[in-house]
N, C-alpha and C. Protein backbone atom coordinates (compact mmCIF):
# COMPACT_ATOMS: atom_id res chain seq x y z
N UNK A 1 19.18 17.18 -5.59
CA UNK A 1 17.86 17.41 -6.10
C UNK A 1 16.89 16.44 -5.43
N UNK A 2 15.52 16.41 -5.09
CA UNK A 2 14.48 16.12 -4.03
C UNK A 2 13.79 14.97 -5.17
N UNK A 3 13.78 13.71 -4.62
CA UNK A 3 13.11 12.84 -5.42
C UNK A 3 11.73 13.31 -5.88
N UNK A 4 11.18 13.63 -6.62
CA UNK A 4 9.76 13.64 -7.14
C UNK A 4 8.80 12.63 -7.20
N UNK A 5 8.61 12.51 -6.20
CA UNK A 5 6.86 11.13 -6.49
C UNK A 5 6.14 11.55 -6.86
N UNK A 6 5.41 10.33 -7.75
CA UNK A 6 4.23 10.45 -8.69
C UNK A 6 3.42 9.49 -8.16
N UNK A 7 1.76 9.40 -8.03
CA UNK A 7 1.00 9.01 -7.66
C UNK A 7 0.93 7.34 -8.28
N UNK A 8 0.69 7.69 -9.25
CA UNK A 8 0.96 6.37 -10.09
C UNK A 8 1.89 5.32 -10.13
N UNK A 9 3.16 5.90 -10.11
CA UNK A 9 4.54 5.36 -9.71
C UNK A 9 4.61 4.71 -8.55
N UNK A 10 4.18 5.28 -7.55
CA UNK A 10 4.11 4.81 -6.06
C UNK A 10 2.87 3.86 -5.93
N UNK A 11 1.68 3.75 -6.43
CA UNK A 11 1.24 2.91 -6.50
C UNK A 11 1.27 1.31 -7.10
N UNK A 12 2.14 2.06 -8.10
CA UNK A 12 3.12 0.86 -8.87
C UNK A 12 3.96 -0.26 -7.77
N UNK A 13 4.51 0.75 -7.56
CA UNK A 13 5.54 0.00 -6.74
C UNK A 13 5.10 -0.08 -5.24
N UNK A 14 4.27 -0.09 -4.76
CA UNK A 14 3.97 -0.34 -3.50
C UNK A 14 2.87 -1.81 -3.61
N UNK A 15 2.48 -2.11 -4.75
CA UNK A 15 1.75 -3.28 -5.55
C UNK A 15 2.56 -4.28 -5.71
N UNK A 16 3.81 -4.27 -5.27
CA UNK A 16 4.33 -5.13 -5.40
C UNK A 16 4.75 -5.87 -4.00
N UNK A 17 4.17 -4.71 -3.21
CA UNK A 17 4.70 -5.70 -2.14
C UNK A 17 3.40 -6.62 -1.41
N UNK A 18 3.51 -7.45 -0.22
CA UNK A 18 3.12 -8.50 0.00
C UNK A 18 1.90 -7.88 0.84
N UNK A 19 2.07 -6.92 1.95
CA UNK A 19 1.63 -6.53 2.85
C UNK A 19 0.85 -5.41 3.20
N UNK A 20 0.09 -5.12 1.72
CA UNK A 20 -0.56 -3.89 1.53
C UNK A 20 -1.23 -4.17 0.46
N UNK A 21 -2.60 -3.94 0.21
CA UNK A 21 -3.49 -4.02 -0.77
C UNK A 21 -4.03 -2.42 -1.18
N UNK A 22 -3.91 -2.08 -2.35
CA UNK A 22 -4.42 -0.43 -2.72
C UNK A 22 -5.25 -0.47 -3.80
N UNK A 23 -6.38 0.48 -3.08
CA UNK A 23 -7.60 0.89 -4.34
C UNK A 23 -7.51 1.78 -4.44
N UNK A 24 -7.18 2.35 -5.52
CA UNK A 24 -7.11 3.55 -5.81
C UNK A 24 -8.35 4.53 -6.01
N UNK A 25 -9.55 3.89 -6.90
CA UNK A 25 -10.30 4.44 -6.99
C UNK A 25 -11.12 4.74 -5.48
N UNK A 26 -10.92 4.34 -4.54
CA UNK A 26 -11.67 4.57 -3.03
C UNK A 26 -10.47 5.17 -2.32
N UNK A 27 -9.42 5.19 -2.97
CA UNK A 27 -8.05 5.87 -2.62
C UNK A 27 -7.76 5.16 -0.71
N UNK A 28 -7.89 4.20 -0.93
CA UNK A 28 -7.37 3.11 0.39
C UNK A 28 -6.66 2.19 0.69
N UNK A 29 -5.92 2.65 1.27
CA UNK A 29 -4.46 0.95 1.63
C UNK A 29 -5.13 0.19 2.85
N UNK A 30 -4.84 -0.54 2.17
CA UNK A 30 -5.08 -1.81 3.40
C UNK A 30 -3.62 -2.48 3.56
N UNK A 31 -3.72 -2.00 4.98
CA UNK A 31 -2.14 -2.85 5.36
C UNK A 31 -2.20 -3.74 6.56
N UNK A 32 -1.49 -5.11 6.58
CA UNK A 32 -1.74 -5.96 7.20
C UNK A 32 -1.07 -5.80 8.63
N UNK A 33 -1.71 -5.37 10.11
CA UNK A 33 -1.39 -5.12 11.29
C UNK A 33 -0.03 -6.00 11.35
N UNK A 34 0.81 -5.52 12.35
CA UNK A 34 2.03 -6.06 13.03
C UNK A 34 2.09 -7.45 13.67
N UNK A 35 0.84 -7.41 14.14
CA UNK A 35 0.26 -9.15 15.03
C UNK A 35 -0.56 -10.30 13.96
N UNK A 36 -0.33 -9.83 12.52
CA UNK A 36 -0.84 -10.91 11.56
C UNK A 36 0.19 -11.87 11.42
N UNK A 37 -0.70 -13.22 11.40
CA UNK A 37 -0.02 -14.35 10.75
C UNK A 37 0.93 -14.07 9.48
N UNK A 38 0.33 -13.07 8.63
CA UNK A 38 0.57 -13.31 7.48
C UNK A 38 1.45 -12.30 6.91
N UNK A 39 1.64 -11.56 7.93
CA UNK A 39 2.76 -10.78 7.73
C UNK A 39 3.99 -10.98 7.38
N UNK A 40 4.92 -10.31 6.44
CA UNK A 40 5.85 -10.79 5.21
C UNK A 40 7.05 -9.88 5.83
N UNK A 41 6.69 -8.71 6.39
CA UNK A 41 7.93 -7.31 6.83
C UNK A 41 8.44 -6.84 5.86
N UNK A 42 7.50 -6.50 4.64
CA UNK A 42 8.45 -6.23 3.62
C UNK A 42 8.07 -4.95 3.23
N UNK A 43 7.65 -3.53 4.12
CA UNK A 43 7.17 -2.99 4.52
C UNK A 43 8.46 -2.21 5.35
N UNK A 44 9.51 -1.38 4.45
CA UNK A 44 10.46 -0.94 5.33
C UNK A 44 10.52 0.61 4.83
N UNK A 45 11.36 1.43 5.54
CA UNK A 45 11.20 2.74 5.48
C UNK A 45 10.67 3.68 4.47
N UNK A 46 11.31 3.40 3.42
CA UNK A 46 11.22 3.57 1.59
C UNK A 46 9.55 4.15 1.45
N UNK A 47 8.69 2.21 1.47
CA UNK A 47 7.24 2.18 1.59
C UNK A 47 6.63 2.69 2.72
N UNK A 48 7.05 2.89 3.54
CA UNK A 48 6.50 3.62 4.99
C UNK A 48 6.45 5.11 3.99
N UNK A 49 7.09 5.69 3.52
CA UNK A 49 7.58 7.33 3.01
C UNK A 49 6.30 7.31 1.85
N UNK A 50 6.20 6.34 1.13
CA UNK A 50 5.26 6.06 -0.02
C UNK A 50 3.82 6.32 0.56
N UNK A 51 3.66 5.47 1.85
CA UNK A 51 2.52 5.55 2.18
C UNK A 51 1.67 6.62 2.71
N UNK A 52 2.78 7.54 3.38
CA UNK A 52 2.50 8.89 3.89
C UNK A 52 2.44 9.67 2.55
N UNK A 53 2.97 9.40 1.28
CA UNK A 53 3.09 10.65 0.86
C UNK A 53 1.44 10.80 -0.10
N UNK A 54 0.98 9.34 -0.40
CA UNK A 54 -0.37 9.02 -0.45
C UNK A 54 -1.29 9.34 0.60
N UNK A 55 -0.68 9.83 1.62
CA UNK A 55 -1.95 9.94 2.58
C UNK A 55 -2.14 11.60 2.55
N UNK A 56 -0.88 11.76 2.90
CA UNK A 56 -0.56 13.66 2.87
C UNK A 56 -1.08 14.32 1.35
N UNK A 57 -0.57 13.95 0.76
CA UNK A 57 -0.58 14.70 -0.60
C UNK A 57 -2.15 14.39 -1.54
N UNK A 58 -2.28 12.85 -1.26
CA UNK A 58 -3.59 12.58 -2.38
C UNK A 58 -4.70 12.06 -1.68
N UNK A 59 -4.67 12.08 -0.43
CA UNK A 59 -5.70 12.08 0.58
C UNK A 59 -6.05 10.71 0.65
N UNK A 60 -5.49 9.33 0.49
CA UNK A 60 -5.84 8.27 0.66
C UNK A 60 -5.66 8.08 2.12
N UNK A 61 -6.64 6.85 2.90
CA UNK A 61 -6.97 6.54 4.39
C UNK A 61 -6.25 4.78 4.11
N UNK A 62 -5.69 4.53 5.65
CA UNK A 62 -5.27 3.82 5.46
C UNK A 62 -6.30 2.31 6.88
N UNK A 63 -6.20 1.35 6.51
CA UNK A 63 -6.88 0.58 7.22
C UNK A 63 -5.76 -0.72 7.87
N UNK A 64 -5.78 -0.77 8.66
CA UNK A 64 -5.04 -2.35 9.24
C UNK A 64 -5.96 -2.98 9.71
N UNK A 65 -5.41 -4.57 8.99
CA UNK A 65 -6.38 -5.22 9.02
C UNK A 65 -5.39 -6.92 9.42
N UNK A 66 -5.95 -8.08 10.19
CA UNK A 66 -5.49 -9.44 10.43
C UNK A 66 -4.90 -10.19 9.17
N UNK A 67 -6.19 -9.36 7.91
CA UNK A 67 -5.80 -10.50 7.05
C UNK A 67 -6.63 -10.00 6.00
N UNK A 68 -5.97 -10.27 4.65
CA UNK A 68 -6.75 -9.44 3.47
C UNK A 68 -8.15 -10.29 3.24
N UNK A 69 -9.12 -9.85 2.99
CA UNK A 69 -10.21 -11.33 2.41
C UNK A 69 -10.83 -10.39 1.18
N UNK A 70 -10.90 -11.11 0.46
CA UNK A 70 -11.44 -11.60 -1.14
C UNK A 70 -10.31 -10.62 -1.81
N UNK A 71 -9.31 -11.30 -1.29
CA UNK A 71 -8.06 -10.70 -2.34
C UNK A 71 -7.43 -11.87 -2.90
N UNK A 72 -6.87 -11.99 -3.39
CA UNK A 72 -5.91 -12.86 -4.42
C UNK A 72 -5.39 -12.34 -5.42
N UNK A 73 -4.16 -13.10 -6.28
CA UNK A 73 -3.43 -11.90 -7.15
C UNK A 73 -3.78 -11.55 -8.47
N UNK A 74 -5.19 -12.12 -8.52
CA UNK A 74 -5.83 -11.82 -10.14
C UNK A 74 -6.66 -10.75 -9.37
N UNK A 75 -6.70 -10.14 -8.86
CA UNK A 75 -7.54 -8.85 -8.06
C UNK A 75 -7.02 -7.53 -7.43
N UNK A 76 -5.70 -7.79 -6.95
CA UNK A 76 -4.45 -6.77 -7.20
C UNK A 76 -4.51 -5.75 -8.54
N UNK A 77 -4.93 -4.47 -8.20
CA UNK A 77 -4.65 -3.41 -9.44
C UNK A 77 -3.42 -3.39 -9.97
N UNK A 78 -2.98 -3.71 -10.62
CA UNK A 78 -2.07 -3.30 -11.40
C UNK A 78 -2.09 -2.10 -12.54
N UNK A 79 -2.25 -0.92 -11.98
CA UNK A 79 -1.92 -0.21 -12.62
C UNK A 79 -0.97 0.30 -13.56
């Protein structure tokens, strides 16, 4: 049987990782380019599948970026 993702769910859990910031309401990931300092790699196939299925299915755009700014973890949605 075919895993079922849910929008919410996947945003859940893609919030947890280090290397991606998501607004939902502007429906946009920000993910931190390959050549950042600050890159963590925690960002493996699973969340690669997550990220497409947010892009394909619920129309979110995705941005790479050096480095997150005016983020910190009291600013992280936690949905």
């Amino acid at each position: 049987m075919k895993n079922q993702l849910n929008e919410t769910e996947v945003v859940k859990s893609l919030n947890k990782k280090n290397d991606i910031r998501i607004t939902p309401k502007s429906k946009k990931l920000i993910i931190l380019s390959s050549d950042s300092r600050a890159k963590r790699n925690d960002l493996g196939g699973g969340s690669w599948g997550k990220i497409d299925f947010l892009k394909r299915k619920h129309g979110y755009k995705t941005l790479m970026v050096d480095k997150f700014i005016n983020f910190n973890d009291k600013s992280r949605n936690k949905n």
